[in-house]
N, C-alpha and C. Protein backbone atom coordinates (compact mmCIF):
# COMPACT_ATOMS: atom_id res chain seq x y z
N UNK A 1 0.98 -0.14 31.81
CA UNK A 1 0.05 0.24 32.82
C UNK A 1 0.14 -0.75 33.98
N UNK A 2 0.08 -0.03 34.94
CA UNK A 2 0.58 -1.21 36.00
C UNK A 2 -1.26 -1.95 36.20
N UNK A 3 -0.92 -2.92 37.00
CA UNK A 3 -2.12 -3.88 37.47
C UNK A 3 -2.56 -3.55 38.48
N UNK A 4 -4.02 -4.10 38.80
CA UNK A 4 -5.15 -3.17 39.63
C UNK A 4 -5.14 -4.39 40.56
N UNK A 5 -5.03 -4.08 41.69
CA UNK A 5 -5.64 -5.73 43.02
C UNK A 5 -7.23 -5.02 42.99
N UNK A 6 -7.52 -5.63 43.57
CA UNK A 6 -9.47 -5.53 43.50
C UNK A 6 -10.15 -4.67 44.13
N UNK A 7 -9.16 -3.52 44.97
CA UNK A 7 -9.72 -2.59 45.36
C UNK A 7 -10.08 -1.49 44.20
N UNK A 8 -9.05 -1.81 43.09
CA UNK A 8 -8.97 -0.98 42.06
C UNK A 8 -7.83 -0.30 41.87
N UNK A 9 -7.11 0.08 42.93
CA UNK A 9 -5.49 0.61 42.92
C UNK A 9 -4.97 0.07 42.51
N UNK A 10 -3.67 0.42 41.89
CA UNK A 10 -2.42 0.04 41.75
C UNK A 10 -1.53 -1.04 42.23
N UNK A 11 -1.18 -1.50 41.87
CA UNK A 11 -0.28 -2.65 42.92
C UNK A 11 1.19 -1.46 43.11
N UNK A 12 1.91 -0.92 42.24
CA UNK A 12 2.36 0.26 42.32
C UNK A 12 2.57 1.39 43.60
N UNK A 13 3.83 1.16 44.36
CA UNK A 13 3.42 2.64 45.35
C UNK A 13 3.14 2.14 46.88
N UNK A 14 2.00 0.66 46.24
CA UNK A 14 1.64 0.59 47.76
C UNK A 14 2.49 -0.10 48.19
N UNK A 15 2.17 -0.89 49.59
CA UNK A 15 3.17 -1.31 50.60
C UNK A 15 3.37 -2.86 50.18
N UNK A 16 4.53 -3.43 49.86
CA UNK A 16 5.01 -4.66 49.56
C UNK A 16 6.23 -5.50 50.62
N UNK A 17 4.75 -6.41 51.48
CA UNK A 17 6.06 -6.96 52.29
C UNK A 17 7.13 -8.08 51.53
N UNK A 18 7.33 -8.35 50.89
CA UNK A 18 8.47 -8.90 50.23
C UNK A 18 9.61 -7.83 50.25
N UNK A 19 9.38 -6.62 50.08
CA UNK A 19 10.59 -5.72 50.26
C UNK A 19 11.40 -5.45 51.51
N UNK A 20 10.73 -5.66 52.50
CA UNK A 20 11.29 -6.06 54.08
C UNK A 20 12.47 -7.37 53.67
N UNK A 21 11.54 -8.31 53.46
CA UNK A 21 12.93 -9.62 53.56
C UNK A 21 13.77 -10.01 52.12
N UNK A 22 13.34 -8.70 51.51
CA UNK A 22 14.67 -8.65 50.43
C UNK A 22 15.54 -7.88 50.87
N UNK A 23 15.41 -6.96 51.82
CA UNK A 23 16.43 -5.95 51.52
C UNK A 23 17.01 -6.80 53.15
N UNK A 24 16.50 -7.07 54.30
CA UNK A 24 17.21 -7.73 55.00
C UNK A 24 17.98 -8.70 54.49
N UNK A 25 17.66 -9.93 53.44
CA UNK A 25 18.38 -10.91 53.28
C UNK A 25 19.42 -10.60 52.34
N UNK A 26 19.43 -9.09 51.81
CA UNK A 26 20.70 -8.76 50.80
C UNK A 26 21.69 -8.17 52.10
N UNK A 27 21.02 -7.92 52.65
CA UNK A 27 22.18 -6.66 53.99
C UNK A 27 22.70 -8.18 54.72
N UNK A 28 22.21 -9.18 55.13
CA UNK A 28 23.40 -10.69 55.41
C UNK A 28 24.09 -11.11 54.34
N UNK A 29 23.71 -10.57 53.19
CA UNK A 29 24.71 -11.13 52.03
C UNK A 29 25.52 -10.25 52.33
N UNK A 30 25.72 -8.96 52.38
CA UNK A 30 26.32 -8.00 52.14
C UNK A 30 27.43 -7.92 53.09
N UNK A 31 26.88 -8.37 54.51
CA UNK A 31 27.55 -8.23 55.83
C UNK A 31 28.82 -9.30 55.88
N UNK A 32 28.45 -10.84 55.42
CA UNK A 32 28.90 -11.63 55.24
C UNK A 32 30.01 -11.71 54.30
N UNK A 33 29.83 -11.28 53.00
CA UNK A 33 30.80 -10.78 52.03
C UNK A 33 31.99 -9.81 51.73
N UNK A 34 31.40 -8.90 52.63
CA UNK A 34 31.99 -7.37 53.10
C UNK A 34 33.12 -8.10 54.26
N UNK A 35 32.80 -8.72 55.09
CA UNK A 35 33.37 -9.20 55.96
C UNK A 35 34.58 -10.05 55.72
N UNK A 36 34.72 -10.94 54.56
CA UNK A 36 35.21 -12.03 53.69
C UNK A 36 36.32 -11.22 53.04
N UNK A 37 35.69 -10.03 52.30
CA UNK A 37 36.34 -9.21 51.36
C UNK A 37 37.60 -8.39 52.12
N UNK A 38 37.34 -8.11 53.66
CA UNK A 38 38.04 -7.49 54.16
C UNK A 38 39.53 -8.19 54.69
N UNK A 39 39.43 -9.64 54.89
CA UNK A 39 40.24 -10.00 55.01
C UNK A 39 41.20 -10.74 53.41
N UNK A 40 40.50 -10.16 52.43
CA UNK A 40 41.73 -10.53 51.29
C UNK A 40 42.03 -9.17 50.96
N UNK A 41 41.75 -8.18 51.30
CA UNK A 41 42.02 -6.97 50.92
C UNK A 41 43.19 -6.76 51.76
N UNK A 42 43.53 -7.25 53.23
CA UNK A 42 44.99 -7.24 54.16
C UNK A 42 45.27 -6.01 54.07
N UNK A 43 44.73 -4.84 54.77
CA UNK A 43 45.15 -3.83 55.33
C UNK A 43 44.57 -3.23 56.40
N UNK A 44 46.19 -2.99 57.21
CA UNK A 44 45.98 -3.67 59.01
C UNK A 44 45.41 -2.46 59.72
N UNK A 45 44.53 -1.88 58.61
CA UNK A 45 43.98 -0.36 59.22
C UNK A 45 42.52 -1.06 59.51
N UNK A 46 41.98 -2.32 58.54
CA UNK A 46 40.88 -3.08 58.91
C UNK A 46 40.81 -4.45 59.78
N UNK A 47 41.85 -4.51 60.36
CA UNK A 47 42.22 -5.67 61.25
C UNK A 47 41.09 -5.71 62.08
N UNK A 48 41.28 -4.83 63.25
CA UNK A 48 40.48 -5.42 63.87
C UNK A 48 38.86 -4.10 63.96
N UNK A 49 38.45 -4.21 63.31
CA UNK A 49 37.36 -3.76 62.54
C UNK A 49 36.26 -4.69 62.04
N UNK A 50 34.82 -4.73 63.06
CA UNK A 50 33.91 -5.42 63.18
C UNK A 50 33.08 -4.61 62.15
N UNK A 51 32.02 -5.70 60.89
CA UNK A 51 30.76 -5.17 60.59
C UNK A 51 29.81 -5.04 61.66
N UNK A 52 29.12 -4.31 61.89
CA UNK A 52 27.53 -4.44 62.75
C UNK A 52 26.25 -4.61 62.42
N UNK A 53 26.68 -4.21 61.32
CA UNK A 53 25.11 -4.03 60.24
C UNK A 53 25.01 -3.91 59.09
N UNK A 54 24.35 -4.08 58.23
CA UNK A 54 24.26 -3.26 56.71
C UNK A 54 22.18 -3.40 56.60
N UNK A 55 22.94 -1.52 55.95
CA UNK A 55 21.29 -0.97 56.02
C UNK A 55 21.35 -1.31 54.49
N UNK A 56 20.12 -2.15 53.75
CA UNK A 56 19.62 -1.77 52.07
C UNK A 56 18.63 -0.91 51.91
N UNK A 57 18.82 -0.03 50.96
CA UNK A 57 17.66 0.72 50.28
C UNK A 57 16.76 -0.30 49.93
N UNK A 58 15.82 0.42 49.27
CA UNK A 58 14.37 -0.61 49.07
C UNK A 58 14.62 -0.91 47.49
N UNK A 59 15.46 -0.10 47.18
CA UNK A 59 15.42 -0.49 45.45
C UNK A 59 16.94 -1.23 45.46
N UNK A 60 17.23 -1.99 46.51
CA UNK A 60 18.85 -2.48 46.57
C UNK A 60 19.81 -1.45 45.72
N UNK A 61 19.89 -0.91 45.25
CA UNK A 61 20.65 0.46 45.22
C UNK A 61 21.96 0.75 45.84
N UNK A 62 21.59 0.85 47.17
CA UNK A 62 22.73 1.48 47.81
C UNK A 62 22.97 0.73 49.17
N UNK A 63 23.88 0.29 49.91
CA UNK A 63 23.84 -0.50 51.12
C UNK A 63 24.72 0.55 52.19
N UNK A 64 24.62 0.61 53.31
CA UNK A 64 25.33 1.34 54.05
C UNK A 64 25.81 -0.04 55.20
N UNK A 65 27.07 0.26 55.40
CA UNK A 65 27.67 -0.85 56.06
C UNK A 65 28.06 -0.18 57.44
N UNK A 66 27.80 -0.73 58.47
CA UNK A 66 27.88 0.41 59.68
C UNK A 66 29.20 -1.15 59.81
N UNK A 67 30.38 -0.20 60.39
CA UNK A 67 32.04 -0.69 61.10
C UNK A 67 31.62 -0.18 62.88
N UNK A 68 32.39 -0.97 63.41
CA UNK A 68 32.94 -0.57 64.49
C UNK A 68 34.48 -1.29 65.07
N UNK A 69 34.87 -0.27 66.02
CA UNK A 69 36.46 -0.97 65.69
C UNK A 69 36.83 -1.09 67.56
N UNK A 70 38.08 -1.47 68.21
CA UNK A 70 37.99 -1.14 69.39
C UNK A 70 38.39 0.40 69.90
N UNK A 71 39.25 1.19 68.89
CA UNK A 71 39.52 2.52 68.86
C UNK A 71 38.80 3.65 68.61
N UNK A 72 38.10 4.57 69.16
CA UNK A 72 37.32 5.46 68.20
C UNK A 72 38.09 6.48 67.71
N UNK A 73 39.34 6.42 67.95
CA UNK A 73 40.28 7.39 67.64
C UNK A 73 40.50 7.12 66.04
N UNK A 74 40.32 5.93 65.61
CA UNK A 74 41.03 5.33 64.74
C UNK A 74 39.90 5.42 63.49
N UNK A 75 38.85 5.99 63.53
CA UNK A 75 37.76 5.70 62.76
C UNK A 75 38.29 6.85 61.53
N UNK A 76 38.78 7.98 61.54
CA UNK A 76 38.87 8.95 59.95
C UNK A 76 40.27 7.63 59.26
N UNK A 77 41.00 7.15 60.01
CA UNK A 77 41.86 6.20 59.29
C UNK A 77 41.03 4.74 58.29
N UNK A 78 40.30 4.60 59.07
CA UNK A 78 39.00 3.45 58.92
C UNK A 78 38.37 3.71 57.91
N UNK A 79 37.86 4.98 57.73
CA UNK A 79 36.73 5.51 56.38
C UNK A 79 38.01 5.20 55.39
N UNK A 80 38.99 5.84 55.51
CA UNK A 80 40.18 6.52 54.85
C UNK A 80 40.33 4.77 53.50
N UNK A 81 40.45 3.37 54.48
CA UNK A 81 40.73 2.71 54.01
C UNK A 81 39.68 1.84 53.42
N UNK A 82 37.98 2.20 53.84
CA UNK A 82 36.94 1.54 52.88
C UNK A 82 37.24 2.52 52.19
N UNK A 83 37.62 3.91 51.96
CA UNK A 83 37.16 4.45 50.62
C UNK A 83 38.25 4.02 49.80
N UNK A 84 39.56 3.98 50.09
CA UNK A 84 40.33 3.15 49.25
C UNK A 84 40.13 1.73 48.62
N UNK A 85 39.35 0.78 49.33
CA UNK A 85 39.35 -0.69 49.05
C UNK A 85 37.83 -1.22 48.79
N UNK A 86 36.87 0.20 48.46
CA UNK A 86 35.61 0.10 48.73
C UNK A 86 35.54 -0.13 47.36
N UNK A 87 36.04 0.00 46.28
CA UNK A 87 35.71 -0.72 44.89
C UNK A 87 36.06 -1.78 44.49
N UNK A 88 37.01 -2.55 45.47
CA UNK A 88 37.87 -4.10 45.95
C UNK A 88 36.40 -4.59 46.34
N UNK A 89 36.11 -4.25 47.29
CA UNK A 89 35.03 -4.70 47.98
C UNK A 89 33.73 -4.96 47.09
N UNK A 90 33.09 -4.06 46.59
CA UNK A 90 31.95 -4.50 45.98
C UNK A 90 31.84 -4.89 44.39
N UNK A 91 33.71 -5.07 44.04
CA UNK A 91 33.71 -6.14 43.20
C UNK A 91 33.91 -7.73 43.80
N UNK A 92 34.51 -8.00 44.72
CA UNK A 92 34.18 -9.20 45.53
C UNK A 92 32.60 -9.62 45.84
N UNK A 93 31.84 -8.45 46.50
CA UNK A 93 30.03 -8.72 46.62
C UNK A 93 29.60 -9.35 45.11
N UNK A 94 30.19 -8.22 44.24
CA UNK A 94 29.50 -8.91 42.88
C UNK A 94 30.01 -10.15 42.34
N UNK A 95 31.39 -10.47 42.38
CA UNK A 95 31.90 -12.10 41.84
C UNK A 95 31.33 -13.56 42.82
N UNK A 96 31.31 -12.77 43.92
CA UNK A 96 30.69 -14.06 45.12
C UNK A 96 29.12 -14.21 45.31
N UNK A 97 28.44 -13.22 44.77
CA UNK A 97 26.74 -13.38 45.16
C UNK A 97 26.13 -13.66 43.86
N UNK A 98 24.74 -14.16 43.50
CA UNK A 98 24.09 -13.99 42.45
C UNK A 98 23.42 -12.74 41.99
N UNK A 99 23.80 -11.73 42.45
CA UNK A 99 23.12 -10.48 42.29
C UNK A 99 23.31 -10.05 41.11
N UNK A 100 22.27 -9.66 40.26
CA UNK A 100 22.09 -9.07 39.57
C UNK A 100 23.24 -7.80 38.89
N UNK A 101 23.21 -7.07 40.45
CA UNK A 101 24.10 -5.86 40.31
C UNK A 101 24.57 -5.40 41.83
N UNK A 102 25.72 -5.40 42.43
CA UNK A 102 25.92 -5.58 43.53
C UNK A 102 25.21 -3.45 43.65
N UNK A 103 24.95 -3.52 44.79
CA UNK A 103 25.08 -2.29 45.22
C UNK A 103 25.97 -1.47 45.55
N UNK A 104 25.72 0.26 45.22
CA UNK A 104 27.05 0.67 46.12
C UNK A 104 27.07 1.00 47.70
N UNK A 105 28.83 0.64 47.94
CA UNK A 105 28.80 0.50 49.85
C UNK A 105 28.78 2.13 50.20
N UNK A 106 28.62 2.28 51.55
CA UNK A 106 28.87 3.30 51.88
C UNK A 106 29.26 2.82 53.52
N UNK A 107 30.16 3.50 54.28
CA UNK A 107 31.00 2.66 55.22
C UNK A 107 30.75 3.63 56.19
N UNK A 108 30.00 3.56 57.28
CA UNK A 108 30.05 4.41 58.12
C UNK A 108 29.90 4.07 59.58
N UNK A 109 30.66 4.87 60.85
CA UNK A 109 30.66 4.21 62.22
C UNK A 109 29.70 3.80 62.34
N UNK A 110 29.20 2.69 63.40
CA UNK A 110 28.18 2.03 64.25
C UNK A 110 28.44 3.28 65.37
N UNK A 111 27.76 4.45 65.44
CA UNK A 111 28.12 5.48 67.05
C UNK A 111 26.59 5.02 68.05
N UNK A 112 25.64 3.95 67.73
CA UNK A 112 25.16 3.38 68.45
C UNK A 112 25.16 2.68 69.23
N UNK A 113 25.74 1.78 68.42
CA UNK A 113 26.61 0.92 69.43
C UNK A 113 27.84 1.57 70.66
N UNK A 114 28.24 2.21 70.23
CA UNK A 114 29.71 3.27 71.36
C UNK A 114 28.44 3.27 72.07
N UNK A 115 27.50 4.01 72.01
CA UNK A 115 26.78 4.94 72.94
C UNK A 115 26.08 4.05 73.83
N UNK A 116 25.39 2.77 73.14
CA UNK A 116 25.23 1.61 74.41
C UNK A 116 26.14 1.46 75.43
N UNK A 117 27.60 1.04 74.60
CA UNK A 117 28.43 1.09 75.34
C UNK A 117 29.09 1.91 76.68
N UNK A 118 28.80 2.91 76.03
CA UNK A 118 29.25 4.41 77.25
C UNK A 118 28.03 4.43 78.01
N UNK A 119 26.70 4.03 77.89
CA UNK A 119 25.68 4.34 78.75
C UNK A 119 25.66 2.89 80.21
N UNK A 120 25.80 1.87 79.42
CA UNK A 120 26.41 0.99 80.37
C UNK A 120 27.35 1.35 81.09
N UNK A 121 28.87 2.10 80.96
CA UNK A 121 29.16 1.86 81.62
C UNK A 121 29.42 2.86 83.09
N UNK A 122 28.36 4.07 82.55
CA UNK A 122 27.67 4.85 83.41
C UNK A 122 26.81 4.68 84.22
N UNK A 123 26.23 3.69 83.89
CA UNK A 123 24.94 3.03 84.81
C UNK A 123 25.89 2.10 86.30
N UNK A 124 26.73 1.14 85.41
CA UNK A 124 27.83 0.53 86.16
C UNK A 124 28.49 1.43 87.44
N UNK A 125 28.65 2.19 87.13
CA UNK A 125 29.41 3.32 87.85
C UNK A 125 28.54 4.24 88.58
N UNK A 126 27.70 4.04 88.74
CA UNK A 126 26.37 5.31 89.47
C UNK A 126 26.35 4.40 90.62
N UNK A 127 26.32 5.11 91.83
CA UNK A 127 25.52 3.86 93.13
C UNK A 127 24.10 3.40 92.70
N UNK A 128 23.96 2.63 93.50
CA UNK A 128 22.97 1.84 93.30
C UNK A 128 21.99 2.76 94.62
N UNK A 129 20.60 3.75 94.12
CA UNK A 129 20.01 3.77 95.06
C UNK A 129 18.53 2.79 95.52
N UNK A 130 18.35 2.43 97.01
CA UNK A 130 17.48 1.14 97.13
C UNK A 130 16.28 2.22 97.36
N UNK A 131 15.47 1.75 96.52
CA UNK A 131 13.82 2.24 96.55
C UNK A 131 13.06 1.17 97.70
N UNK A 132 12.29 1.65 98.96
CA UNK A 132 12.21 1.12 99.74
C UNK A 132 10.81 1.26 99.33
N UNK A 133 10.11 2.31 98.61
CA UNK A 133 8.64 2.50 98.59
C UNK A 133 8.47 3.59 100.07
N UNK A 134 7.56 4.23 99.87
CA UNK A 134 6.89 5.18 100.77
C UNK A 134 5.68 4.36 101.94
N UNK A 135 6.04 4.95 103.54
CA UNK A 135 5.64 4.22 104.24
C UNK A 135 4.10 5.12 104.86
N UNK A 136 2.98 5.01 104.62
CA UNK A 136 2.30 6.08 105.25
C UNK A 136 1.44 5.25 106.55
């Protein structure tokens, strides 16, 4: 039976901030390791292929690792080679961290990041119109 805090509820269900800076401080393990892992794994399809992020579930479970690369052409080659080296990989997370049980990766573009990118450099490229304010 789970335990009651003094409202009488559950501790169960409700909102636990410790789960915020667990699952952030596993997604820098993850980012960090993933990152490590990629360069003993040496395949030049992950060369130059940046992590950006890693999202954790709340039950560390599952991690999603957002890539970005300088090509976007090059990204079905990119999946092509985490899904090949993606069980390389989160046996490296598990021999290098204290985790319990490493999670599984899931490898997918950063298209947020592109899209910053492309919106910058639309903005860059627009004239600049001068707002003078209205004179009455």
């Amino acid at each position: 039976m789970a335990r009651r805090d003094s409202s009488g509820r559950g501790r169960r269900g409700g909102h636990d901030p410790a789960a915020g800076n667990r699952t952030a401080k596993l997604g820098g393990i993850v980012r960090r390791l993933v990152a490590e892992g990629m360069e003993i794994v040496d395949d030049d399809r992950l060369a130059m292929v940046s992590i950006t992020g890693v999202d954790v579930d709340r039950d560390l479970y599952r991690a999603v690792v957002w890539f970005t690369s300088l090509d976007d052409d090059h990204d079905p080659e990119i999946a092509e080679a985490f899904d090949e080296h993606g069980g390389k990989l989160r046996h490296h997370l598990a021999t290098q961290s204290k985790l319990r049980r490493a999670p599984i990766l899931e490898f997918r573009p950063d298209l947020a990041l592109r899209s910053a990118g492309r919106i910058e450099d639309i903005l860059r490229a627009s004239p600049v119109i001068e707002d003078h304010g209205e004179e009455e």
